[in-house]
C-alpha atoms as a PDB file:
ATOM      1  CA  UNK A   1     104.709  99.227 110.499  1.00  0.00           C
ATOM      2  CA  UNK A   2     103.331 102.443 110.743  1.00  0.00           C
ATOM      3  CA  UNK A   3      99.262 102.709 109.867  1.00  0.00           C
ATOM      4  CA  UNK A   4      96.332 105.219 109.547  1.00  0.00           C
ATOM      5  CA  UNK A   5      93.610 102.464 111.010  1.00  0.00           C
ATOM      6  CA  UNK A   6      93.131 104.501 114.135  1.00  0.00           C
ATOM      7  CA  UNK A   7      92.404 107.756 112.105  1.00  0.00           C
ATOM      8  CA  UNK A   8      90.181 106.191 109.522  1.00  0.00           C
ATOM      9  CA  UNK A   9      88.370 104.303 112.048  1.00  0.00           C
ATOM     10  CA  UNK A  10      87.315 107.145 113.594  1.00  0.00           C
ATOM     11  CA  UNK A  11      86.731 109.171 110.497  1.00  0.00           C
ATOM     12  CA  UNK A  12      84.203 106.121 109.764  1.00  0.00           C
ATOM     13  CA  UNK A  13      82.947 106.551 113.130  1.00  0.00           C
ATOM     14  CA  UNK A  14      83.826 102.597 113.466  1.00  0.00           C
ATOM     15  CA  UNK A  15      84.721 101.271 117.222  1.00  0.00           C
ATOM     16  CA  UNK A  16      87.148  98.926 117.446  1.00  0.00           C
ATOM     17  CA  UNK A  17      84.565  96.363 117.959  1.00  0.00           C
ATOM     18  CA  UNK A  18      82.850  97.447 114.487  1.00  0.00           C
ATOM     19  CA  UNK A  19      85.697  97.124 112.153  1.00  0.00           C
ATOM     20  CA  UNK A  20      86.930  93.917 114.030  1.00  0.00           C
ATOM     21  CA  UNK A  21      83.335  92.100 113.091  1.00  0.00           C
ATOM     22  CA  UNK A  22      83.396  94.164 108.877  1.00  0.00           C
ATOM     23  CA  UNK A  23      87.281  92.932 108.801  1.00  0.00           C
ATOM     24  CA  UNK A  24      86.883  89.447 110.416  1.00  0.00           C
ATOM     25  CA  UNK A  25      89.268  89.499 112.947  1.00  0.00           C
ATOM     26  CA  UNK A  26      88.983  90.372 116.849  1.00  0.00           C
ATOM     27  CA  UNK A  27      88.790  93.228 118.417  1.00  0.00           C
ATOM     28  CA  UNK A  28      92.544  92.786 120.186  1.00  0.00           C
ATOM     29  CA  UNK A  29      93.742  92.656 116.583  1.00  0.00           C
ATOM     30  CA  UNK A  30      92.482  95.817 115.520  1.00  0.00           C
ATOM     31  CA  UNK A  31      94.117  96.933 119.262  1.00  0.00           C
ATOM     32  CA  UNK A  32      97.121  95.289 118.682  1.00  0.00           C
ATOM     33  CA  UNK A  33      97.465  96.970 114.703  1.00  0.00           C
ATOM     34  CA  UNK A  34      96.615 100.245 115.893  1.00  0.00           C
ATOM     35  CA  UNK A  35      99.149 100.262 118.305  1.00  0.00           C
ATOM     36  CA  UNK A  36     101.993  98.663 116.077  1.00  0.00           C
ATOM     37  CA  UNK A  37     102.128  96.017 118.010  1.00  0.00           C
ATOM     38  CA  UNK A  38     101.100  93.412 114.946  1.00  0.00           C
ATOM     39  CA  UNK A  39     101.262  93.590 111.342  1.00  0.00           C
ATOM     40  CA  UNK A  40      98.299  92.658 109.376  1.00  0.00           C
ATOM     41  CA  UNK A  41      98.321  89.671 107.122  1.00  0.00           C
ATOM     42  CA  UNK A  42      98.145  90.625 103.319  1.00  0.00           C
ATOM     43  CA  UNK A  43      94.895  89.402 103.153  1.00  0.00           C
ATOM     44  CA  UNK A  44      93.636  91.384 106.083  1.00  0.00           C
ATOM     45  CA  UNK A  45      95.581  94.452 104.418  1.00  0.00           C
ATOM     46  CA  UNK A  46      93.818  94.233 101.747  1.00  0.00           C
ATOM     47  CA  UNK A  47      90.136  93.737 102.882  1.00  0.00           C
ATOM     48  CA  UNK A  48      90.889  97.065 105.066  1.00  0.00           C
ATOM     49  CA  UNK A  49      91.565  99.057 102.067  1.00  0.00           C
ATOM     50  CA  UNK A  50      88.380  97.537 100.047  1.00  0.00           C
ATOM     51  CA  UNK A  51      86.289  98.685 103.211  1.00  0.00           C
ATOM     52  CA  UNK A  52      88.199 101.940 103.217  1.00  0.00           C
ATOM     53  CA  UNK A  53      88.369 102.258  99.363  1.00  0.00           C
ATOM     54  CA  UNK A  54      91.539 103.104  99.257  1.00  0.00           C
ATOM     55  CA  UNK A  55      95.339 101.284  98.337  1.00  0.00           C
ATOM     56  CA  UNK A  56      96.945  98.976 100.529  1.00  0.00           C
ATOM     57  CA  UNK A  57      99.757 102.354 100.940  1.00  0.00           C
ATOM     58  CA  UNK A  58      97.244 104.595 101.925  1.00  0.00           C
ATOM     59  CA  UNK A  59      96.571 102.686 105.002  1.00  0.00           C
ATOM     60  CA  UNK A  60     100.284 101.253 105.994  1.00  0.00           C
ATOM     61  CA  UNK A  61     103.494 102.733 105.621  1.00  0.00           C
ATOM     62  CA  UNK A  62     106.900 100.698 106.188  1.00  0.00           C
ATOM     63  CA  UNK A  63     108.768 102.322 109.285  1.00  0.00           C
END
């Protein structure tokens, strides 16, 4: 699943570590979502477009 985390992250001027603790989930996870490696949970997906204010789409694509 493609995503814009990376982008937005940095547009924020989040690290990887700041997101991780505002989303709840560990720092490897934002790693591992950023790089494609994992696929956010529904949940997650949607408490990272509440932070971002923006849609679920905005943020993740389907490859």
């Amino acid at each position: 699943m493609k995503n814009r985390l990376k982008v937005l992250r940095a547009e924020h001027n989040y690290t990887q570590a700041k997101l991780a603790e505002l989303l709840d989930v560990s720092r490897q996870t934002i790693n591992a979502i950023e790089k494609g490696k994992f696929d956010p949970s529904l949940p997650l997906a949607f408490k990272a477009a509440r932070l971002f204010n923006l849609s679920i789409e905005e943020i993740f694509q389907d490859e």
